[in-house]
PDB file of N, CA and C in Angstrom:
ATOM      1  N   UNK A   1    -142.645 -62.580  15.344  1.00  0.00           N
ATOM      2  CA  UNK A   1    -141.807 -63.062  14.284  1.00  0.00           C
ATOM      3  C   UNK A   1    -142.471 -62.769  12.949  1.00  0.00           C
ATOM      4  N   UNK A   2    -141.829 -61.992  11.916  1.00  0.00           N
ATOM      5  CA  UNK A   2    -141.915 -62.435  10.779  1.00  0.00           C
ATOM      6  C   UNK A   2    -141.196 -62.388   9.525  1.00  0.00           C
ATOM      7  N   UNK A   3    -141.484 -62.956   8.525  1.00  0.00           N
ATOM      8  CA  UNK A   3    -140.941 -63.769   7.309  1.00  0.00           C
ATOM      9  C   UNK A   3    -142.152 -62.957   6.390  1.00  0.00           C
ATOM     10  N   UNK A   4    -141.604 -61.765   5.601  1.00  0.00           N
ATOM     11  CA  UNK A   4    -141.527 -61.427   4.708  1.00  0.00           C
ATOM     12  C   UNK A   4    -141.379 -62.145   3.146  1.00  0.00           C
ATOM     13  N   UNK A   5    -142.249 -62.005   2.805  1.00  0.00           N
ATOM     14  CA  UNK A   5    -142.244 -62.929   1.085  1.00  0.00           C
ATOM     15  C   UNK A   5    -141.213 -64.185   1.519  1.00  0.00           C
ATOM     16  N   UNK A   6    -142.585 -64.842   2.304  1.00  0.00           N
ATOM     17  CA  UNK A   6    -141.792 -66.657   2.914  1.00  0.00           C
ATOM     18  C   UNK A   6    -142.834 -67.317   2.406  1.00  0.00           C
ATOM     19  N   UNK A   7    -143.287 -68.229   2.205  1.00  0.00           N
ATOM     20  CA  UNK A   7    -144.260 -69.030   2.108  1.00  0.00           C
ATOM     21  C   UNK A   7    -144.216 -70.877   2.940  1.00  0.00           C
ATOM     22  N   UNK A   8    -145.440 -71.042   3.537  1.00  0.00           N
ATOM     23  CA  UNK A   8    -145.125 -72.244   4.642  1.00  0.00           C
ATOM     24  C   UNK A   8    -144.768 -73.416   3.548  1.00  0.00           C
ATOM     25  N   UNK A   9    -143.356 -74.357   3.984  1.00  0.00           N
ATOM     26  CA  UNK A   9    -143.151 -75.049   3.185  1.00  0.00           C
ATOM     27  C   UNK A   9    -143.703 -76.454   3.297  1.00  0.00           C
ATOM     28  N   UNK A  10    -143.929 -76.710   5.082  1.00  0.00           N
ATOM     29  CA  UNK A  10    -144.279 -78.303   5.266  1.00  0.00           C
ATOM     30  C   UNK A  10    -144.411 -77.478   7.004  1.00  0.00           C
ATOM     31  N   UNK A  11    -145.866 -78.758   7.378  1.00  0.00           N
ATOM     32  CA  UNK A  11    -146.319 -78.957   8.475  1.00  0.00           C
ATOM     33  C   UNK A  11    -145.815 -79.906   9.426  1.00  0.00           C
ATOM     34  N   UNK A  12    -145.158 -79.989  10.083  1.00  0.00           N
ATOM     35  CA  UNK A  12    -144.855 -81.234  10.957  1.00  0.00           C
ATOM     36  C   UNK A  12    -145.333 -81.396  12.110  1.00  0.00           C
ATOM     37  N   UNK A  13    -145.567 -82.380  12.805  1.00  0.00           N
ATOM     38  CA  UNK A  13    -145.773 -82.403  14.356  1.00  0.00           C
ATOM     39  C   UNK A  13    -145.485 -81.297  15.394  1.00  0.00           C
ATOM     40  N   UNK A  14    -143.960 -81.422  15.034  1.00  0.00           N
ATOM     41  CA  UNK A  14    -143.299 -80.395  16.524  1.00  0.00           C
ATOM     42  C   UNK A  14    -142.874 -79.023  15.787  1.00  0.00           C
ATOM     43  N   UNK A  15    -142.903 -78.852  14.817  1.00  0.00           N
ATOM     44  CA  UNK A  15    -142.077 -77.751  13.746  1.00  0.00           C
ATOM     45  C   UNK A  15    -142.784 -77.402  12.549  1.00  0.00           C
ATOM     46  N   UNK A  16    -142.489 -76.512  11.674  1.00  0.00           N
ATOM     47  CA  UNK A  16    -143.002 -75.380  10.491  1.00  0.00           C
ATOM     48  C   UNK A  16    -141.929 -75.550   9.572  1.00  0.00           C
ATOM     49  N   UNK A  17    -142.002 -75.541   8.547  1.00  0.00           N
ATOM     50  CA  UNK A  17    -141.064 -75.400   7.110  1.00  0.00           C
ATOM     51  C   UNK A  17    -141.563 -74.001   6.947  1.00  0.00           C
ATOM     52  N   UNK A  18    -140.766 -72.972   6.664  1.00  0.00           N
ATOM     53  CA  UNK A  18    -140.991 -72.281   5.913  1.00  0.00           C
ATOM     54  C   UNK A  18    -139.579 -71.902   5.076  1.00  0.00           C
ATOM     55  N   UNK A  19    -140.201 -71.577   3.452  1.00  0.00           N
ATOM     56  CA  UNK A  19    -139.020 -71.231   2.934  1.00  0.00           C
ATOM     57  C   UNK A  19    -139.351 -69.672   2.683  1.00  0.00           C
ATOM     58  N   UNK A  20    -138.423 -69.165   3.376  1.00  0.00           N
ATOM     59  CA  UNK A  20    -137.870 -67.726   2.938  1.00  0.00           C
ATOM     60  C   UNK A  20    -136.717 -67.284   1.831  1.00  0.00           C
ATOM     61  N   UNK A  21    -136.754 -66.121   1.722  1.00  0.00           N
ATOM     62  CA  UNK A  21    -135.761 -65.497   0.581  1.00  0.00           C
ATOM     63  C   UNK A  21    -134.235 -66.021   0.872  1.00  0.00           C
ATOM     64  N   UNK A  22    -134.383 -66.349   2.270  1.00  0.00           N
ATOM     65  CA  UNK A  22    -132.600 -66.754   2.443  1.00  0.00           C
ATOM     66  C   UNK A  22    -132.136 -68.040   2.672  1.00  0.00           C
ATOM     67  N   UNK A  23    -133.677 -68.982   2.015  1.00  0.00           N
ATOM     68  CA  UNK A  23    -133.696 -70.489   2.001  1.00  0.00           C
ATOM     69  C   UNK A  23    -134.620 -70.938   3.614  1.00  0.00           C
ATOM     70  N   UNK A  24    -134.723 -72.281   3.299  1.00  0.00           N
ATOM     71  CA  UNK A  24    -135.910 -72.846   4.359  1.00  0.00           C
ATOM     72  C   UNK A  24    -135.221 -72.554   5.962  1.00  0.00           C
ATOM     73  N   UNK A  25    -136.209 -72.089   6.635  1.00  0.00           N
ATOM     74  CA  UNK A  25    -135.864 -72.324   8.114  1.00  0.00           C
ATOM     75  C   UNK A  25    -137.021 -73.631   8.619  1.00  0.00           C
ATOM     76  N   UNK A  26    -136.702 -73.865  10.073  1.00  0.00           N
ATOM     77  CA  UNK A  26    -137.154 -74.565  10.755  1.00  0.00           C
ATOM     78  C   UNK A  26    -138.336 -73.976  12.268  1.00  0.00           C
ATOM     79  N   UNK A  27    -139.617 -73.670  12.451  1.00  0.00           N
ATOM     80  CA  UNK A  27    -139.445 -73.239  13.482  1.00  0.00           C
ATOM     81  C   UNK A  27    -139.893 -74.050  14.794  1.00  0.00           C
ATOM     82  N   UNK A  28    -139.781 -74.070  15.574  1.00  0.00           N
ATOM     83  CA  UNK A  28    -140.736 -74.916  16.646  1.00  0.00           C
ATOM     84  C   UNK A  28    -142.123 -74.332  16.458  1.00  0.00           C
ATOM     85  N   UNK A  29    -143.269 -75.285  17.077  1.00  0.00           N
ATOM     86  CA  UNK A  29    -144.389 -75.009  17.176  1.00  0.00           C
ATOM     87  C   UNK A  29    -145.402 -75.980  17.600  1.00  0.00           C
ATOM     88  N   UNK A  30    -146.330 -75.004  18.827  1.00  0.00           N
ATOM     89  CA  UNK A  30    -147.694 -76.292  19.203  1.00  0.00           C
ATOM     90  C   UNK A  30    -148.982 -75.974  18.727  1.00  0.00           C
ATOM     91  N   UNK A  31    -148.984 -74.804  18.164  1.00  0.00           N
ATOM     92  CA  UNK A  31    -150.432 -75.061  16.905  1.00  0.00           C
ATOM     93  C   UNK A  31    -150.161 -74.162  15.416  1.00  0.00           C
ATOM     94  N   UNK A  32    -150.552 -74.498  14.743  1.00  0.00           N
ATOM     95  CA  UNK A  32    -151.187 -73.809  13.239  1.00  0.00           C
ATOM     96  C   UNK A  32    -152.287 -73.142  12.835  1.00  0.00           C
ATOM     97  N   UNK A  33    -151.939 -71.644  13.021  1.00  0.00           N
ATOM     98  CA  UNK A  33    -153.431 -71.187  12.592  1.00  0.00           C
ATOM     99  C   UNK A  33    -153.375 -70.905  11.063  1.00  0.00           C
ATOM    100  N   UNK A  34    -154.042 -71.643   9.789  1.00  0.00           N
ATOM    101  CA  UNK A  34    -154.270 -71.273   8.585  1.00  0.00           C
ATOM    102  C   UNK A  34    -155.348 -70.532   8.666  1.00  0.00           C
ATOM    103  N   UNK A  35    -154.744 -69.043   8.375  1.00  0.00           N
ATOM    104  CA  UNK A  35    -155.592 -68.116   7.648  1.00  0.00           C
ATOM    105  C   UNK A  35    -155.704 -67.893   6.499  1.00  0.00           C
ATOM    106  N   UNK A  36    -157.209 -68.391   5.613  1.00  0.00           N
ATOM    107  CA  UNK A  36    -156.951 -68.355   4.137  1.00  0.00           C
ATOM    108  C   UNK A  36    -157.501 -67.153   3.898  1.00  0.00           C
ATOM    109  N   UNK A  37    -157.837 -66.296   5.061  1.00  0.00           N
ATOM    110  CA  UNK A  37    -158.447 -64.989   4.080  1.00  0.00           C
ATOM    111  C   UNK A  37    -159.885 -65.051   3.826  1.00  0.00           C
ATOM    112  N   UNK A  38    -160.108 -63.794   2.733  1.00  0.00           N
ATOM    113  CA  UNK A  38    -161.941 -63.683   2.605  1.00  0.00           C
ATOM    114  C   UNK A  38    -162.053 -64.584   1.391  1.00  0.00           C
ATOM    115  N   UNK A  39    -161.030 -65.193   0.251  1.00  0.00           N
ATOM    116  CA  UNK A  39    -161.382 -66.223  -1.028  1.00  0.00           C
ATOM    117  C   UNK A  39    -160.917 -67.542  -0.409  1.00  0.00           C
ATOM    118  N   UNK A  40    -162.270 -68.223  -0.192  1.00  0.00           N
ATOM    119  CA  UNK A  40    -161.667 -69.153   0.975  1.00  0.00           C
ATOM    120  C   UNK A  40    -160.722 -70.910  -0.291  1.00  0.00           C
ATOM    121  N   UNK A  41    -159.675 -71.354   0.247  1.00  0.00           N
ATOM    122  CA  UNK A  41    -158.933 -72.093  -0.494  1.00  0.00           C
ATOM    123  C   UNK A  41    -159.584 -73.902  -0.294  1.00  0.00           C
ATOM    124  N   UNK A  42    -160.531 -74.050  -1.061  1.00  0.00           N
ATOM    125  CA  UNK A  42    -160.655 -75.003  -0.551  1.00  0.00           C
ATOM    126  C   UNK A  42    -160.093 -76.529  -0.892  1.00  0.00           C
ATOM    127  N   UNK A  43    -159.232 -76.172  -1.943  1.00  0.00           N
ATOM    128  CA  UNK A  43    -158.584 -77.081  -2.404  1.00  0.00           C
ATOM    129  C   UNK A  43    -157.768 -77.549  -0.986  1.00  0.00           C
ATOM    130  N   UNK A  44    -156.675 -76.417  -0.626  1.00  0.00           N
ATOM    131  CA  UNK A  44    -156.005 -76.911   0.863  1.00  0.00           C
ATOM    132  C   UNK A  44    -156.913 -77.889   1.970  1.00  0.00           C
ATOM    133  N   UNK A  45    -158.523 -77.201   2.559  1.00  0.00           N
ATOM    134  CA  UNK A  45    -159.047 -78.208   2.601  1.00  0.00           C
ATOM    135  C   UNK A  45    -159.240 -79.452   2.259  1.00  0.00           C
ATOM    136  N   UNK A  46    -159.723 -79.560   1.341  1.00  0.00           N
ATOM    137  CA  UNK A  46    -159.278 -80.689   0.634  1.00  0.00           C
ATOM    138  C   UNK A  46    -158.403 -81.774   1.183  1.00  0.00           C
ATOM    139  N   UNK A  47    -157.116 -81.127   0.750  1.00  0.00           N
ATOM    140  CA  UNK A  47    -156.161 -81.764   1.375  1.00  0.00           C
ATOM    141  C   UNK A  47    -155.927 -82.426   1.911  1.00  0.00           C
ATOM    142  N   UNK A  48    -156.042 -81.609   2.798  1.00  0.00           N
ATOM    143  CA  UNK A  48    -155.857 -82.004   4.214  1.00  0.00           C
ATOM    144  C   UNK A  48    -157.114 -83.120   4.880  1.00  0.00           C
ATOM    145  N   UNK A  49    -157.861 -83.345   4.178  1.00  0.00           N
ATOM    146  CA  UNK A  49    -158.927 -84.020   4.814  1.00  0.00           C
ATOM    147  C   UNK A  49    -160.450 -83.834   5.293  1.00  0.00           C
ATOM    148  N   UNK A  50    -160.398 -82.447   4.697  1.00  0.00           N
ATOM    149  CA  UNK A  50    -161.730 -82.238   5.611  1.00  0.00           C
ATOM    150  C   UNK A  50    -162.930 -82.262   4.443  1.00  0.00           C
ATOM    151  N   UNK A  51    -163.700 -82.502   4.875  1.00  0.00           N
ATOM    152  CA  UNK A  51    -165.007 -83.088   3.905  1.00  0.00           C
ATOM    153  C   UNK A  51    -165.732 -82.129   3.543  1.00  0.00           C
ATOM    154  N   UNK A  52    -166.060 -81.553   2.640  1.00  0.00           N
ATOM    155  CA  UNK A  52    -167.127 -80.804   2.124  1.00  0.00           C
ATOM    156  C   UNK A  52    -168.443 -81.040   1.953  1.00  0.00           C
ATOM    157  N   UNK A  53    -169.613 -80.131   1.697  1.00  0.00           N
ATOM    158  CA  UNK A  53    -170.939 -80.438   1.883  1.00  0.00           C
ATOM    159  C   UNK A  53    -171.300 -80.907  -0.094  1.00  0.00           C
ATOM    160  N   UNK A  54    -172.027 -81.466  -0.122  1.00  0.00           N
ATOM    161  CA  UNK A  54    -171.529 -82.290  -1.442  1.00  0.00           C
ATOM    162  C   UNK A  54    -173.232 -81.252  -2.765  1.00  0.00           C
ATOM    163  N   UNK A  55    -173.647 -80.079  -2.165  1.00  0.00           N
ATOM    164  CA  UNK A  55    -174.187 -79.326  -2.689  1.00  0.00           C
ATOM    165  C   UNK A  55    -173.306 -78.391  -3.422  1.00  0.00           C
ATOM    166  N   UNK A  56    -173.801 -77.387  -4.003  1.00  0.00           N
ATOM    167  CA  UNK A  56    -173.118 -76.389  -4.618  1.00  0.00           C
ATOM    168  C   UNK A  56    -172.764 -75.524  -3.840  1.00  0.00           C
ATOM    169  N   UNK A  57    -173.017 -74.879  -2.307  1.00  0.00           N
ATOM    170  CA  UNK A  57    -172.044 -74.201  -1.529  1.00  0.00           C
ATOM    171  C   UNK A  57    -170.725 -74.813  -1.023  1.00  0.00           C
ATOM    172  N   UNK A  58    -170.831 -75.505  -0.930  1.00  0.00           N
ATOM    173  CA  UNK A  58    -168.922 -76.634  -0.748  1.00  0.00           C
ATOM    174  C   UNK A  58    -168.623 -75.883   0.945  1.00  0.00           C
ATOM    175  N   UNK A  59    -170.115 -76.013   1.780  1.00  0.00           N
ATOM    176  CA  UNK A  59    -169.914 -75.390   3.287  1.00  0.00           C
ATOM    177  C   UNK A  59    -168.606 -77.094   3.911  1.00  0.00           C
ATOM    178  N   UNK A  60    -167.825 -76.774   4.433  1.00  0.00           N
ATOM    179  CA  UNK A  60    -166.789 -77.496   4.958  1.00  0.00           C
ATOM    180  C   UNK A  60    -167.921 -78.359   6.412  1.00  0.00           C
ATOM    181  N   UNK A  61    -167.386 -79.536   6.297  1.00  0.00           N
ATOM    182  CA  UNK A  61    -168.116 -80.171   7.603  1.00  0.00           C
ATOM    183  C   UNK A  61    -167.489 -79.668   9.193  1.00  0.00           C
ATOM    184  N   UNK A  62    -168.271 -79.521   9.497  1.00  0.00           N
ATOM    185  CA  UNK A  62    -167.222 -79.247  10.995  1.00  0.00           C
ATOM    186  C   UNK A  62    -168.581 -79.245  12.066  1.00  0.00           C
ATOM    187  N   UNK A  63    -168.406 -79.802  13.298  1.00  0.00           N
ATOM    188  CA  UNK A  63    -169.113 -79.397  14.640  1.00  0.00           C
ATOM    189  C   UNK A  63    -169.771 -77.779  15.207  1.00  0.00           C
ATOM    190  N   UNK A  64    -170.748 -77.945  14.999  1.00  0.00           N
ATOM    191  CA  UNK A  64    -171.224 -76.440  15.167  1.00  0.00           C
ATOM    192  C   UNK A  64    -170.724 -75.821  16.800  1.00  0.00           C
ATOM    193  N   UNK A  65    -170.517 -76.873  17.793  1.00  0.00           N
ATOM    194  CA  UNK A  65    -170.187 -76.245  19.059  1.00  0.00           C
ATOM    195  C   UNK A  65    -169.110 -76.142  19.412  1.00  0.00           C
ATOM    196  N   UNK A  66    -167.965 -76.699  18.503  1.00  0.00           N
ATOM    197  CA  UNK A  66    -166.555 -76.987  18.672  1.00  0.00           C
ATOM    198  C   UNK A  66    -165.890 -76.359  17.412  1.00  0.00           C
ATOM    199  N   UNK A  67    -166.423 -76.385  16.667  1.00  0.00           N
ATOM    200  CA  UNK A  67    -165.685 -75.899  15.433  1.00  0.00           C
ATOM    201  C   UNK A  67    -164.705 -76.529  14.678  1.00  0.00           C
ATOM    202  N   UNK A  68    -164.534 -77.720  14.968  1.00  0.00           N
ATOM    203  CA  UNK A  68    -163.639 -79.029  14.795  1.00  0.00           C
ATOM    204  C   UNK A  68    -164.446 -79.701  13.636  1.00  0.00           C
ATOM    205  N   UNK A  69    -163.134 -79.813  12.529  1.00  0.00           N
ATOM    206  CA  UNK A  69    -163.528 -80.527  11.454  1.00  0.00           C
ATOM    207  C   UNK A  69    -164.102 -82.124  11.455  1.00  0.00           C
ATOM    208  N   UNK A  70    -163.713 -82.620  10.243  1.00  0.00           N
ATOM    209  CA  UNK A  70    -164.115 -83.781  10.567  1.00  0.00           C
ATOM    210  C   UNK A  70    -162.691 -84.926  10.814  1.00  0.00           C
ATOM    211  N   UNK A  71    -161.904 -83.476  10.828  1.00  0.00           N
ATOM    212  CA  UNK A  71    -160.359 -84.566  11.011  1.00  0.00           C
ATOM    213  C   UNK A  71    -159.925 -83.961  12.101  1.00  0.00           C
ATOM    214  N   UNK A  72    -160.032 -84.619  13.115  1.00  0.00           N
ATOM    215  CA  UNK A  72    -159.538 -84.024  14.311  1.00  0.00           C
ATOM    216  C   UNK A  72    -158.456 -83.297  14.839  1.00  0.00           C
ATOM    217  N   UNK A  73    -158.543 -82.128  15.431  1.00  0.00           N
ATOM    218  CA  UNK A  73    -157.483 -81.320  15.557  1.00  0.00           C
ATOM    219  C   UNK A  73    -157.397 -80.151  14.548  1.00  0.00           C
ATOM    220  N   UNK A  74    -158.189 -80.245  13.346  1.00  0.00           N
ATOM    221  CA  UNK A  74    -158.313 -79.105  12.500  1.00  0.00           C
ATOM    222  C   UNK A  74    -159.554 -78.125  12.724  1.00  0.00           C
ATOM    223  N   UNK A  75    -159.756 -77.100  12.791  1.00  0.00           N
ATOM    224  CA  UNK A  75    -160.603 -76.321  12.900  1.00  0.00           C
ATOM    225  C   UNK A  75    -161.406 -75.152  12.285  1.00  0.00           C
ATOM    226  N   UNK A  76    -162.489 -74.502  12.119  1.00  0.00           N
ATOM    227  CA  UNK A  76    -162.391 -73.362  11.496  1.00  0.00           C
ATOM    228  C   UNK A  76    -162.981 -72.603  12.225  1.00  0.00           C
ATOM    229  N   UNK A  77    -162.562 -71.061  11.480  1.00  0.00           N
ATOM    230  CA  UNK A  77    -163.484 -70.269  12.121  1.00  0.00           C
ATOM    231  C   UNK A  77    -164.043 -68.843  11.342  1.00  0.00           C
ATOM    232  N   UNK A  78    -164.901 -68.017  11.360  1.00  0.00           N
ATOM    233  CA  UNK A  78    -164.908 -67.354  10.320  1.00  0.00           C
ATOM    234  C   UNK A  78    -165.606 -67.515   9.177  1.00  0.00           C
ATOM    235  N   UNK A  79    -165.603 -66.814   7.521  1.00  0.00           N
ATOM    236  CA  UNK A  79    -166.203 -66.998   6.718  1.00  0.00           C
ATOM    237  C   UNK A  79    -165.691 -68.278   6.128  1.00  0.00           C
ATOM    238  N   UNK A  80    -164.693 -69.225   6.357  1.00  0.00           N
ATOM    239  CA  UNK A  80    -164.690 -69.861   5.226  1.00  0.00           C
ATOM    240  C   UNK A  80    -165.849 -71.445   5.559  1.00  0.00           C
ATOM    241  N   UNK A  81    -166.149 -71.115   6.734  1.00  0.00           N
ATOM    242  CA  UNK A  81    -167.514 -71.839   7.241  1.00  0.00           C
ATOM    243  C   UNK A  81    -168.516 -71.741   6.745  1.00  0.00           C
ATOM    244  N   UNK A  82    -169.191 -71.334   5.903  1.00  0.00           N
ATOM    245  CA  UNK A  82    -169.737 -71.037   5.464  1.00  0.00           C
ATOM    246  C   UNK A  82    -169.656 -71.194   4.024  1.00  0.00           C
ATOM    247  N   UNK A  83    -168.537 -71.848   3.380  1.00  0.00           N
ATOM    248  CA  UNK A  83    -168.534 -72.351   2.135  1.00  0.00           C
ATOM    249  C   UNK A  83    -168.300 -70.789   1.186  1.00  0.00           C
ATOM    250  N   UNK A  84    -168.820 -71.280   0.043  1.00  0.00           N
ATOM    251  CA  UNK A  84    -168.788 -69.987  -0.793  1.00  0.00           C
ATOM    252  C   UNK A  84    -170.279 -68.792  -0.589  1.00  0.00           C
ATOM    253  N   UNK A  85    -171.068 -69.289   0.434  1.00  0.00           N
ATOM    254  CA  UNK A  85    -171.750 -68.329   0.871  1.00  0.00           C
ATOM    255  C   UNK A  85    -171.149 -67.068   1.828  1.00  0.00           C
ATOM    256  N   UNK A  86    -170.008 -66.692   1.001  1.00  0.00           N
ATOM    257  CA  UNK A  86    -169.355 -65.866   2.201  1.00  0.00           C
ATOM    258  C   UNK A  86    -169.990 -64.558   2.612  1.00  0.00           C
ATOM    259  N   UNK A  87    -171.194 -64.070   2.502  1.00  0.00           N
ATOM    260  CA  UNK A  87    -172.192 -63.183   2.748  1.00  0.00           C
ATOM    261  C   UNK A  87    -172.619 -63.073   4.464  1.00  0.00           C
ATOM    262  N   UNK A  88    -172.159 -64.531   4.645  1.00  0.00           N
ATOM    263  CA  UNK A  88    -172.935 -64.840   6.070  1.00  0.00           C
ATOM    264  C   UNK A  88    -172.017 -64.784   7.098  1.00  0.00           C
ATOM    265  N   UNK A  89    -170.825 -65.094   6.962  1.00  0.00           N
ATOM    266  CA  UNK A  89    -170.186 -64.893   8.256  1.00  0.00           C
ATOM    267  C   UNK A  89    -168.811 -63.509   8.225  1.00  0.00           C
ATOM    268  N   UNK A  90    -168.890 -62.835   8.928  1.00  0.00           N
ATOM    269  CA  UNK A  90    -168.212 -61.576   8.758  1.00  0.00           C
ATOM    270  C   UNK A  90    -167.159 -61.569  10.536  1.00  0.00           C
ATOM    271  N   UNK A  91    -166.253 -61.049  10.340  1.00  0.00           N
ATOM    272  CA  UNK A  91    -165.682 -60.285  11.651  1.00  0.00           C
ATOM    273  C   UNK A  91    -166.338 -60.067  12.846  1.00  0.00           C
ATOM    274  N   UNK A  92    -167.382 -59.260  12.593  1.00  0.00           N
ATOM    275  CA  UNK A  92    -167.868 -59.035  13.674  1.00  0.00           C
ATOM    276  C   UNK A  92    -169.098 -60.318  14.485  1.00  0.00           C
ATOM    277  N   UNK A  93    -169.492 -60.943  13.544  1.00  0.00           N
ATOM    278  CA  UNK A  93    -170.417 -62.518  13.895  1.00  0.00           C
ATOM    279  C   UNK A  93    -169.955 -63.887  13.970  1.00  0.00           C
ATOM    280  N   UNK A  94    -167.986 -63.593  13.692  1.00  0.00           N
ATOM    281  CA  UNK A  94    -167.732 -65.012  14.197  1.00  0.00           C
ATOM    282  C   UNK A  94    -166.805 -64.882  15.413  1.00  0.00           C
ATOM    283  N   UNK A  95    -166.779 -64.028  15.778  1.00  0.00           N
ATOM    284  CA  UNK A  95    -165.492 -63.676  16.866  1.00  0.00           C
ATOM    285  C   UNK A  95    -165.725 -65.067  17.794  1.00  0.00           C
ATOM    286  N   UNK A  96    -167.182 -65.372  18.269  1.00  0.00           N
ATOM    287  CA  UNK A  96    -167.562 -66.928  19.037  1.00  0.00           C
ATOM    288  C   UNK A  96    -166.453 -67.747  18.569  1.00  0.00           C
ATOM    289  N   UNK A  97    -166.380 -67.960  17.044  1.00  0.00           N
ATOM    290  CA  UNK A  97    -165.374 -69.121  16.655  1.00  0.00           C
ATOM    291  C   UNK A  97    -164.380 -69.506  17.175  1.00  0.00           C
ATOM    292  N   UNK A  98    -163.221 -68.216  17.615  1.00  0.00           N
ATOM    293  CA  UNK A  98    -162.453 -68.445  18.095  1.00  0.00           C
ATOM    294  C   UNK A  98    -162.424 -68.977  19.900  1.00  0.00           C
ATOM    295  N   UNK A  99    -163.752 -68.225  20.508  1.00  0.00           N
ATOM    296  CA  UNK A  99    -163.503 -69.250  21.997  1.00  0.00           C
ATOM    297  C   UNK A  99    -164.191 -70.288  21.880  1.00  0.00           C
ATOM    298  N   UNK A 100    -164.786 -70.631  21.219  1.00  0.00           N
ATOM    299  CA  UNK A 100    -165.241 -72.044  21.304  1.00  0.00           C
ATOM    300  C   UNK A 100    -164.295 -73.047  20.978  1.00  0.00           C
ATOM    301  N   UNK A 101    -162.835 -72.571  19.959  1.00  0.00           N
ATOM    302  CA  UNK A 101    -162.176 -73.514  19.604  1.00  0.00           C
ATOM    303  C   UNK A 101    -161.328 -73.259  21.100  1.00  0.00           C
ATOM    304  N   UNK A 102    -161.116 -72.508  21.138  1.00  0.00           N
ATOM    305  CA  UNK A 102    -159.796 -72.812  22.496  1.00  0.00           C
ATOM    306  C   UNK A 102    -160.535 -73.273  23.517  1.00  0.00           C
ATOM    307  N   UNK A 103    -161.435 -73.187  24.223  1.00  0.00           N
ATOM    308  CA  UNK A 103    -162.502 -73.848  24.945  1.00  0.00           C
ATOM    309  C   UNK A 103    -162.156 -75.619  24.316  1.00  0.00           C
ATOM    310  N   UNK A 104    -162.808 -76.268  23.525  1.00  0.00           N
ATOM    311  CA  UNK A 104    -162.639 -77.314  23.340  1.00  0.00           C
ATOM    312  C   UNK A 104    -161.043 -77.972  23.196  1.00  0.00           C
ATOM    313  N   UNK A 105    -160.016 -77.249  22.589  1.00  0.00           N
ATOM    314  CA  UNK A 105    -158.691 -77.424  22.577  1.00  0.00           C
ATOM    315  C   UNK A 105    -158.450 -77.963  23.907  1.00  0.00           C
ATOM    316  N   UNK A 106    -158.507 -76.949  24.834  1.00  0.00           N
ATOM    317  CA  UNK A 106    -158.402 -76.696  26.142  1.00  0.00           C
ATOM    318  C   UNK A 106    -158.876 -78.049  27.158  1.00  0.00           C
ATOM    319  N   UNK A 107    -160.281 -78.173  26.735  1.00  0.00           N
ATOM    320  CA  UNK A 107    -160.906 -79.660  27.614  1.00  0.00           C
ATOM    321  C   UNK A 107    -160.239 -80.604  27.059  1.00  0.00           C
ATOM    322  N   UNK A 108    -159.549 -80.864  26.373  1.00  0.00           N
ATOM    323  CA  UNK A 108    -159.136 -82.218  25.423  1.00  0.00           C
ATOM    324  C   UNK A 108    -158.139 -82.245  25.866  1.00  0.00           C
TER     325      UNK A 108
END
């Protein structure tokens, strides 16, 4: 599926807002992957709850073996782990991120 110049409008439990060019749809859904990319957004963090490291790298809190924030059910993976030191985590050195999160998803 995709939605061309859409942007996500609202998160819900069972469903996705997104509004597209031909007005909001609805979609079903059982997870959310936010990809913010290599300029990591941490305001959205924010947000949403997850705690930052209270130094000048702003590294996001999360479980080093799970990858699970500090608000459960949110996760990361990738450079934005790493705060604004984004030097350190690249493509090819976090690929782990991703089975460790479905691994723990998975036992839960």
């Amino acid at each position: 599926m995709s939605f061309g110049n859409s942007t996500v409008a609202e998160i819900e439990e069972n469903h996705l807002k997104v509004q597209t060019p031909k007005g909001e749809i609805s979609i079903e859904k059982d997870y959310v992957l936010a990809l913010t990319g290599y300029k990591s957004n941490f305001y959205f963090l924010i947000k949403m709850g997850v705690e930052l490291s209270e130094d000048d790298k702003k590294s996001p809190v999360y479980k080093q073996d799970t990858m699970e924030t500090n608000v459960k059910g949110i996760y990361l993976a990738g450079v934005i782990c790493r705060g604004l030191e984004t030097h350190k985590w690249f493509i090819e050195n976090s690929r782990v991120h991703a089975k460790m999160i479905v691994k723990n998803v998975l036992d839960n």
